[in-house]
C-alpha atoms as a PDB file:
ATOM      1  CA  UNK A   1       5.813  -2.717  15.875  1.00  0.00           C
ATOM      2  CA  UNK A   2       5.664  -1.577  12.434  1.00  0.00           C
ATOM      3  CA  UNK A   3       3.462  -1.226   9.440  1.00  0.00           C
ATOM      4  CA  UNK A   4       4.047  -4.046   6.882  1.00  0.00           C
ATOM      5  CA  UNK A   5       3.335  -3.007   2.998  1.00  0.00           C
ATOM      6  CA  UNK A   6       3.114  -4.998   0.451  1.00  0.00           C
ATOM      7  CA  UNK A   7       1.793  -5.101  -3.147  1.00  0.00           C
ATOM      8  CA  UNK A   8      -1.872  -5.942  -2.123  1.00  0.00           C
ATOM      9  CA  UNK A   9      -2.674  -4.502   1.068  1.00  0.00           C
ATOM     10  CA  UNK A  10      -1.423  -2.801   4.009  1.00  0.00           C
ATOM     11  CA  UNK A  11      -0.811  -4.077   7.684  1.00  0.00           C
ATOM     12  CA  UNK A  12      -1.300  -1.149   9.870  1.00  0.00           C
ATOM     13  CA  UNK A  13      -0.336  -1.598  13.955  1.00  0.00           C
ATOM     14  CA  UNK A  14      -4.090  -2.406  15.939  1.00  0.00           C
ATOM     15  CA  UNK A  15      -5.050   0.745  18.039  1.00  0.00           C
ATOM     16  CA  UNK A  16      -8.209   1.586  19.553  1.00  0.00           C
ATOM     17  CA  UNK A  17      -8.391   4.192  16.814  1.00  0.00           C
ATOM     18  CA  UNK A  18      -9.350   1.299  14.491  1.00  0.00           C
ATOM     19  CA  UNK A  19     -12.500   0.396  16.853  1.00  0.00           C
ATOM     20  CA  UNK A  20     -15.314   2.403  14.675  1.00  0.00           C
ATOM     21  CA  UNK A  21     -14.291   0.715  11.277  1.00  0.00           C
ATOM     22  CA  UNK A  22     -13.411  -2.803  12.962  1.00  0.00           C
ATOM     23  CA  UNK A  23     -17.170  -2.893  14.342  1.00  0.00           C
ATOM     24  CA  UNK A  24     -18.647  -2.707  11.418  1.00  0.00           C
ATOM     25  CA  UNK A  25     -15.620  -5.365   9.671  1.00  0.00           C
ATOM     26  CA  UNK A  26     -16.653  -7.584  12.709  1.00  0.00           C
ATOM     27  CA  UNK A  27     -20.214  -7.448  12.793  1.00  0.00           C
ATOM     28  CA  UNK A  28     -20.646  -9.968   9.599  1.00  0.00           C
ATOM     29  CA  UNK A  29     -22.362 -13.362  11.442  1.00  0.00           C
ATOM     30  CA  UNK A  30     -20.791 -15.237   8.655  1.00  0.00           C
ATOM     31  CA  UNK A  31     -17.108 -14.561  10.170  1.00  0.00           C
ATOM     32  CA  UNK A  32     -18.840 -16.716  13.835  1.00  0.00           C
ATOM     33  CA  UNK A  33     -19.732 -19.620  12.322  1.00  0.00           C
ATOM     34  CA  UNK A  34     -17.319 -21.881  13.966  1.00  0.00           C
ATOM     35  CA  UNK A  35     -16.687 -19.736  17.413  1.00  0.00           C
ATOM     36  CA  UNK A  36     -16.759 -16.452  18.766  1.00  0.00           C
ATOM     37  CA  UNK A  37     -18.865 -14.077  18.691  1.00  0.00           C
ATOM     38  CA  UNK A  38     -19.375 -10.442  17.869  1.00  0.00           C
ATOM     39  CA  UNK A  39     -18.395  -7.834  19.753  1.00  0.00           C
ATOM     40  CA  UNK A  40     -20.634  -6.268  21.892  1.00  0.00           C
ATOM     41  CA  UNK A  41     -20.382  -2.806  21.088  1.00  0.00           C
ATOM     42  CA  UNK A  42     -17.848  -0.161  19.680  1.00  0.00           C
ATOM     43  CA  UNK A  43     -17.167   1.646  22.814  1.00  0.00           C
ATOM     44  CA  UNK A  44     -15.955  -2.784  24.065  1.00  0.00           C
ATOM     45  CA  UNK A  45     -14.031  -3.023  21.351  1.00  0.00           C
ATOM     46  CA  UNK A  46     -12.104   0.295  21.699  1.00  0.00           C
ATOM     47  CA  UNK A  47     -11.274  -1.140  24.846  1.00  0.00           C
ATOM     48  CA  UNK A  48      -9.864  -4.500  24.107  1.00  0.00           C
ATOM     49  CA  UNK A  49      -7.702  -2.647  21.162  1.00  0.00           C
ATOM     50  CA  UNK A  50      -6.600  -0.314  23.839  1.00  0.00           C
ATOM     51  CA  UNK A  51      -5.035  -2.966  25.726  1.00  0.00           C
ATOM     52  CA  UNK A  52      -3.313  -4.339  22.781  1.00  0.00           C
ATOM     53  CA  UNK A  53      -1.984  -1.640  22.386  1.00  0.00           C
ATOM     54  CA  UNK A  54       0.953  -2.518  24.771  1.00  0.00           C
ATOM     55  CA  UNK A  55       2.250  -5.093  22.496  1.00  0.00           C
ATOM     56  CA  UNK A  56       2.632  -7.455  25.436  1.00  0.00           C
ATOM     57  CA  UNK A  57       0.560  -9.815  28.028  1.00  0.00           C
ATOM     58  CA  UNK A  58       0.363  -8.259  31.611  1.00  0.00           C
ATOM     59  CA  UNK A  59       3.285 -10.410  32.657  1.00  0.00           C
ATOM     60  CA  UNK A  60       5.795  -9.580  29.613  1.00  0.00           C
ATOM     61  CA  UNK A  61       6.413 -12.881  29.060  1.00  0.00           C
ATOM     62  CA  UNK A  62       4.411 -12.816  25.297  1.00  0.00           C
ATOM     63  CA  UNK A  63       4.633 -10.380  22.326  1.00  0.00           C
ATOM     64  CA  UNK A  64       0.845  -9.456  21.202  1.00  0.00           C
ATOM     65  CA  UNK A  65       0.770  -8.651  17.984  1.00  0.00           C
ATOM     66  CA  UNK A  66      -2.172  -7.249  15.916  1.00  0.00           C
ATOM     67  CA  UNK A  67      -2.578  -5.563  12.640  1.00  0.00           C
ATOM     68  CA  UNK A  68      -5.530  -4.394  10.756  1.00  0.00           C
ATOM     69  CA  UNK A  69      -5.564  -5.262   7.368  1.00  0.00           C
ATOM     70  CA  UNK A  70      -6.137  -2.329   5.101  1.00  0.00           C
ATOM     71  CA  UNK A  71      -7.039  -2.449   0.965  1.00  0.00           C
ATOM     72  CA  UNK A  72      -5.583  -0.026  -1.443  1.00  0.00           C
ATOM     73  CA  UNK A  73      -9.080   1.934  -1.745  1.00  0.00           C
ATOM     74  CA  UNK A  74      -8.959   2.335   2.064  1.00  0.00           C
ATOM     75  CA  UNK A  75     -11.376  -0.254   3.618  1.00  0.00           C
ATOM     76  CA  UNK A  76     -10.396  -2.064   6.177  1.00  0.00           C
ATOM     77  CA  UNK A  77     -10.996  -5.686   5.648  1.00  0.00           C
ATOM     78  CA  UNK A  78     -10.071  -7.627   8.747  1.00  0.00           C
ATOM     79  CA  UNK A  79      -7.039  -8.400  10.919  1.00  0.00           C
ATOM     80  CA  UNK A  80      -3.922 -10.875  11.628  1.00  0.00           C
ATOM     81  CA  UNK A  81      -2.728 -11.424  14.907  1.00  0.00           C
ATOM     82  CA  UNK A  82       0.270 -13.140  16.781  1.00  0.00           C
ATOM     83  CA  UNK A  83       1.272 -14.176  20.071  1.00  0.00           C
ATOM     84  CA  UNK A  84       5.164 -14.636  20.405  1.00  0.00           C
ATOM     85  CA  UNK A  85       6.472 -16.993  23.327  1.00  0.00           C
ATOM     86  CA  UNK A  86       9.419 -16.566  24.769  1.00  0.00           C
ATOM     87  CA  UNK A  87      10.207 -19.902  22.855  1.00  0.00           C
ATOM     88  CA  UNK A  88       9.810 -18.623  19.975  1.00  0.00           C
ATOM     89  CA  UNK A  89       6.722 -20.207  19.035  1.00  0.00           C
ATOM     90  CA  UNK A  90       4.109 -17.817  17.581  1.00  0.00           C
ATOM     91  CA  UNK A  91       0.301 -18.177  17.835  1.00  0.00           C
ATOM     92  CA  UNK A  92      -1.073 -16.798  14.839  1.00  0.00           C
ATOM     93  CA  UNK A  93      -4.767 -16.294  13.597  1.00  0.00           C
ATOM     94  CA  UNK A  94      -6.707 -14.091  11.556  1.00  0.00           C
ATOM     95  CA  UNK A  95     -10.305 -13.045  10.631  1.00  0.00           C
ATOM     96  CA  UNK A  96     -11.460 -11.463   7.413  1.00  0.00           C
ATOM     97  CA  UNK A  97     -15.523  -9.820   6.381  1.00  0.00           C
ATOM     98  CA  UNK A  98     -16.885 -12.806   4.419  1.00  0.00           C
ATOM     99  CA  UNK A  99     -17.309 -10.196   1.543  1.00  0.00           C
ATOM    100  CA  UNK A 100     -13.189 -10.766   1.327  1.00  0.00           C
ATOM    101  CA  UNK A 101     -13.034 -14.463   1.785  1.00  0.00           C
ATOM    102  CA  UNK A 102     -11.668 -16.182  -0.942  1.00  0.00           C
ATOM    103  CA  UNK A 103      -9.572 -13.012  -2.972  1.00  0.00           C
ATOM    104  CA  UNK A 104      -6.316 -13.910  -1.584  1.00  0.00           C
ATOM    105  CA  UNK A 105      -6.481 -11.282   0.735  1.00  0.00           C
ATOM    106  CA  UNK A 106      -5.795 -13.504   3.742  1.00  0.00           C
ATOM    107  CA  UNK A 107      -3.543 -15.006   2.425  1.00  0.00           C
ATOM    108  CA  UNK A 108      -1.632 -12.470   1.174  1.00  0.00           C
ATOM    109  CA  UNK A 109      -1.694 -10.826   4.978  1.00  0.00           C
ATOM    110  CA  UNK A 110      -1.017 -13.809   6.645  1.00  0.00           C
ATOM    111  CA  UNK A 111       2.129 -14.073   4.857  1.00  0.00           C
ATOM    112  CA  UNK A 112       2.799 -10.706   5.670  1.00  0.00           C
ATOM    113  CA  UNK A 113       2.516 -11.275   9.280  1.00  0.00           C
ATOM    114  CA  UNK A 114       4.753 -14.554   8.779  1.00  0.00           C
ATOM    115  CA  UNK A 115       8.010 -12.382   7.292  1.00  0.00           C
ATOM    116  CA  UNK A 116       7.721  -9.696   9.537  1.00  0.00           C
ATOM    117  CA  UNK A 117       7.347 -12.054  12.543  1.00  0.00           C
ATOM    118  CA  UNK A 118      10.608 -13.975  11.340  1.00  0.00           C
ATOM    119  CA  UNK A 119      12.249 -11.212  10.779  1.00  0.00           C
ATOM    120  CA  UNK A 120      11.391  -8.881  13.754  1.00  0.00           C
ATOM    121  CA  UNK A 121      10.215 -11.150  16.413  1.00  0.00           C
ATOM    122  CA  UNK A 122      12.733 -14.086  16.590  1.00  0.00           C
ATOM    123  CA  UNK A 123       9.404 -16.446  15.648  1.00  0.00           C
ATOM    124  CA  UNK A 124      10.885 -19.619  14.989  1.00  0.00           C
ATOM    125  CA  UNK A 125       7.450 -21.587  14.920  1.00  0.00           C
ATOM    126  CA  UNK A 126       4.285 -20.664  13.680  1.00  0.00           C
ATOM    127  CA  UNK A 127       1.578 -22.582  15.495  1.00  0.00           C
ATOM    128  CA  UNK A 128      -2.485 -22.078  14.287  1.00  0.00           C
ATOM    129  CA  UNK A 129      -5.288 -23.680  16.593  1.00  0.00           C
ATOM    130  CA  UNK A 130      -8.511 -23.925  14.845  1.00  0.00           C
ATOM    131  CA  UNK A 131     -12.167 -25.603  14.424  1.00  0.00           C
ATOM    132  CA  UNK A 132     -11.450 -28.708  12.568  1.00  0.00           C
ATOM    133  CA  UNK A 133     -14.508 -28.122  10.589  1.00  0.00           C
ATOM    134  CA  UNK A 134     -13.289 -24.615   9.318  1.00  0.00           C
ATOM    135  CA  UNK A 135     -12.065 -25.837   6.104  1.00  0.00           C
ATOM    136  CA  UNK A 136     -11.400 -22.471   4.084  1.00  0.00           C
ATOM    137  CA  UNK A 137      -9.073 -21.304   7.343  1.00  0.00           C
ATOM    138  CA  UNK A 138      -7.476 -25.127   6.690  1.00  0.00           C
ATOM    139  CA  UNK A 139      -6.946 -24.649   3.352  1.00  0.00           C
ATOM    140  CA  UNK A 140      -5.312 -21.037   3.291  1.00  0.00           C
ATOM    141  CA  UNK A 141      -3.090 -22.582   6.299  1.00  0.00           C
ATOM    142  CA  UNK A 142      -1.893 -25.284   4.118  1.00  0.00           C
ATOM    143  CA  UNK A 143      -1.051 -22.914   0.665  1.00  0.00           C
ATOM    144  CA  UNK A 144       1.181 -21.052   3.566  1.00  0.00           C
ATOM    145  CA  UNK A 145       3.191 -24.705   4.103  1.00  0.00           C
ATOM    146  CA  UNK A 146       1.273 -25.660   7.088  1.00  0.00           C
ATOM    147  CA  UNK A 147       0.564 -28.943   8.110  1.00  0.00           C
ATOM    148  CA  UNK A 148      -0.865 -31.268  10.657  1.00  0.00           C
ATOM    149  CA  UNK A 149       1.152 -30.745  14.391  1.00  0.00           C
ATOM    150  CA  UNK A 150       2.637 -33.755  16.085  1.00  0.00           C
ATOM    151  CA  UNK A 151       0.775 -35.220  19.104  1.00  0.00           C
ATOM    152  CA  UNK A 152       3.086 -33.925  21.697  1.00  0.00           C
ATOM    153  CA  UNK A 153       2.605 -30.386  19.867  1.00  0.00           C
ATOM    154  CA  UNK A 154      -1.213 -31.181  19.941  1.00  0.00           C
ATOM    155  CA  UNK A 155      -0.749 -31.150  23.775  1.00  0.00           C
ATOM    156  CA  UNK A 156       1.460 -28.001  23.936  1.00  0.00           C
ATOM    157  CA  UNK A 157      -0.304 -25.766  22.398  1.00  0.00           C
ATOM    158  CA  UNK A 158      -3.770 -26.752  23.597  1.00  0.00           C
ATOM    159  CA  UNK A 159      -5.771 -27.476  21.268  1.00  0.00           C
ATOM    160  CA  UNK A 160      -9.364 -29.287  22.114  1.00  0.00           C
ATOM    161  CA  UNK A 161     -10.993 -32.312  20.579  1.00  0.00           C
ATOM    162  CA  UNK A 162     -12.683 -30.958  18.081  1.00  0.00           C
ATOM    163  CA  UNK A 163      -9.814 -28.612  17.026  1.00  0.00           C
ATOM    164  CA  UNK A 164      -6.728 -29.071  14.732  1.00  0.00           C
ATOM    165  CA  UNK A 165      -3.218 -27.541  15.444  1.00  0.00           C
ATOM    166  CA  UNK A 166      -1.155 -26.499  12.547  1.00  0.00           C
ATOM    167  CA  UNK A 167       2.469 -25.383  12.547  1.00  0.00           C
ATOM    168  CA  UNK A 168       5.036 -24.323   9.852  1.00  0.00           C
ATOM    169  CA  UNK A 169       9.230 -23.653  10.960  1.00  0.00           C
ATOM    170  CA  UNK A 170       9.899 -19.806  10.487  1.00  0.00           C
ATOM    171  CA  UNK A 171      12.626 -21.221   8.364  1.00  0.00           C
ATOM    172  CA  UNK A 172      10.388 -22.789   6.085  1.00  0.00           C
ATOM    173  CA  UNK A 173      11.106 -19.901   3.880  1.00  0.00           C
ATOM    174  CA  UNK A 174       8.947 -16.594   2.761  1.00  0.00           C
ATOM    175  CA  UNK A 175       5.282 -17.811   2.620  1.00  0.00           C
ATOM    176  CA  UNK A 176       3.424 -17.796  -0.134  1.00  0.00           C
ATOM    177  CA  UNK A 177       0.514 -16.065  -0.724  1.00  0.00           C
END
C-alpha cells in the first residue's frame, strides 16, 4: 500500500500513528448523523488502526484498505477506505469533519482511492452501501459516475431497507473529482 498524491491533498496509508489526530477529525457529531458513532476513546481507536494495519481480513480472503486524508497545510481531514474481494468488487466509503464537507475534498480523495484501486488492486467494481437519506454522500457518489445497483446487486452486497447500493465499473474511466 502506497501513498497517493495528488494536486489537492494527500492519501497517506492508515496506521495507529494517525489515532491522536483522527480522534479529534472523528469526534464532530455532525459526521453520525445517519449511523455510527464516535469512537470511544483514542487509546480504541489506536487499536482498530492497528489492526488495519495488516491490509487484510483475518482470513486473507479481502484487501483492507484505509488512507487518511491529509491537506496541504497539514491537517488531517478525514479518511477513504476500501474492501477488495477476491472478485474484484471493492467496498468503498469515506468520512470527512463537517468543517470539510462540501470543498471538493471528498471528492477529490475518493477519486484518488478509485485510480489507485484500479490500478493496484485489480478492483473491477466499485460498490458504496449507504443511508438512503444521506444525500450529500449520494450526490458526491453520483459526480464520481455512480448510480443506482441492480436488484440482484442490492442482494449481494447487503444492503438493508432503508439503504441504497451504488456501483460504478473500474473501467468506467479516471473519476472525476
Amino acid at each position: 500500500m502506497r501513498p497517493i498524491a495528488t494536486p489537492t491533498l494527500r492519501l497517506e496509508p492508515l496506521t495507529a500513528g494517525h489515532a491522536r489526530e483522527m480522534f479529534r477529525v472523528l469526534s464532530d457529531p455532525a459526521i453520525y448523523a445517519f449511523e455510527n458513532e464516535p469512537p470511544v476513546s483514542e487509546e480504541a481507536l489506536a487499536r482498530r488502526y492497528a489492526m488495519l494495519e495488516r491490509r487484510a481480513s483475518p482470513d486473507g480472503r479481502e484487501a483492507w484498505l484505509n488512507w487518511v486524508i491529509r491537506l496541504p497545510g497539514g491537517e488531517l481531514a478525514g479518511y477513504v477506505q476500501a474492501t477488495v474481494l477476491a472478485s474484484g468488487a471493492a467496498y468503498v466509503a469515506y468520512e470527512l469533519a463537517s468543517r470539510f464537507w462540501r470543498r471538493g475534498i471528498g471528492s477529490a480523495a475518493v477519486a484518488a482511492m478509485l485510480g489507485e484501486l484500479r490500478e493496484h488492486h485489480r478492483a473491477s467494481l466499485f460498490v458504496a452501501v449507504l443511508k438512503a437519506r444521506n444525500v450529500r454522500s449520494v450526490g458526491l457518489l453520483r459526480k464520481l459516475g455512480f448510480g443506482p445497483a441492480s436488484a440482484e446487486q442490492c442482494a449481494a452486497f447487503g444492503a438493508e431497507a432503508d439503504e441504497l447500493t451504488m456501483v460504478r465499473p473500474a473501467a468506467a474511466g479516471t473519476a472525476r473529482a
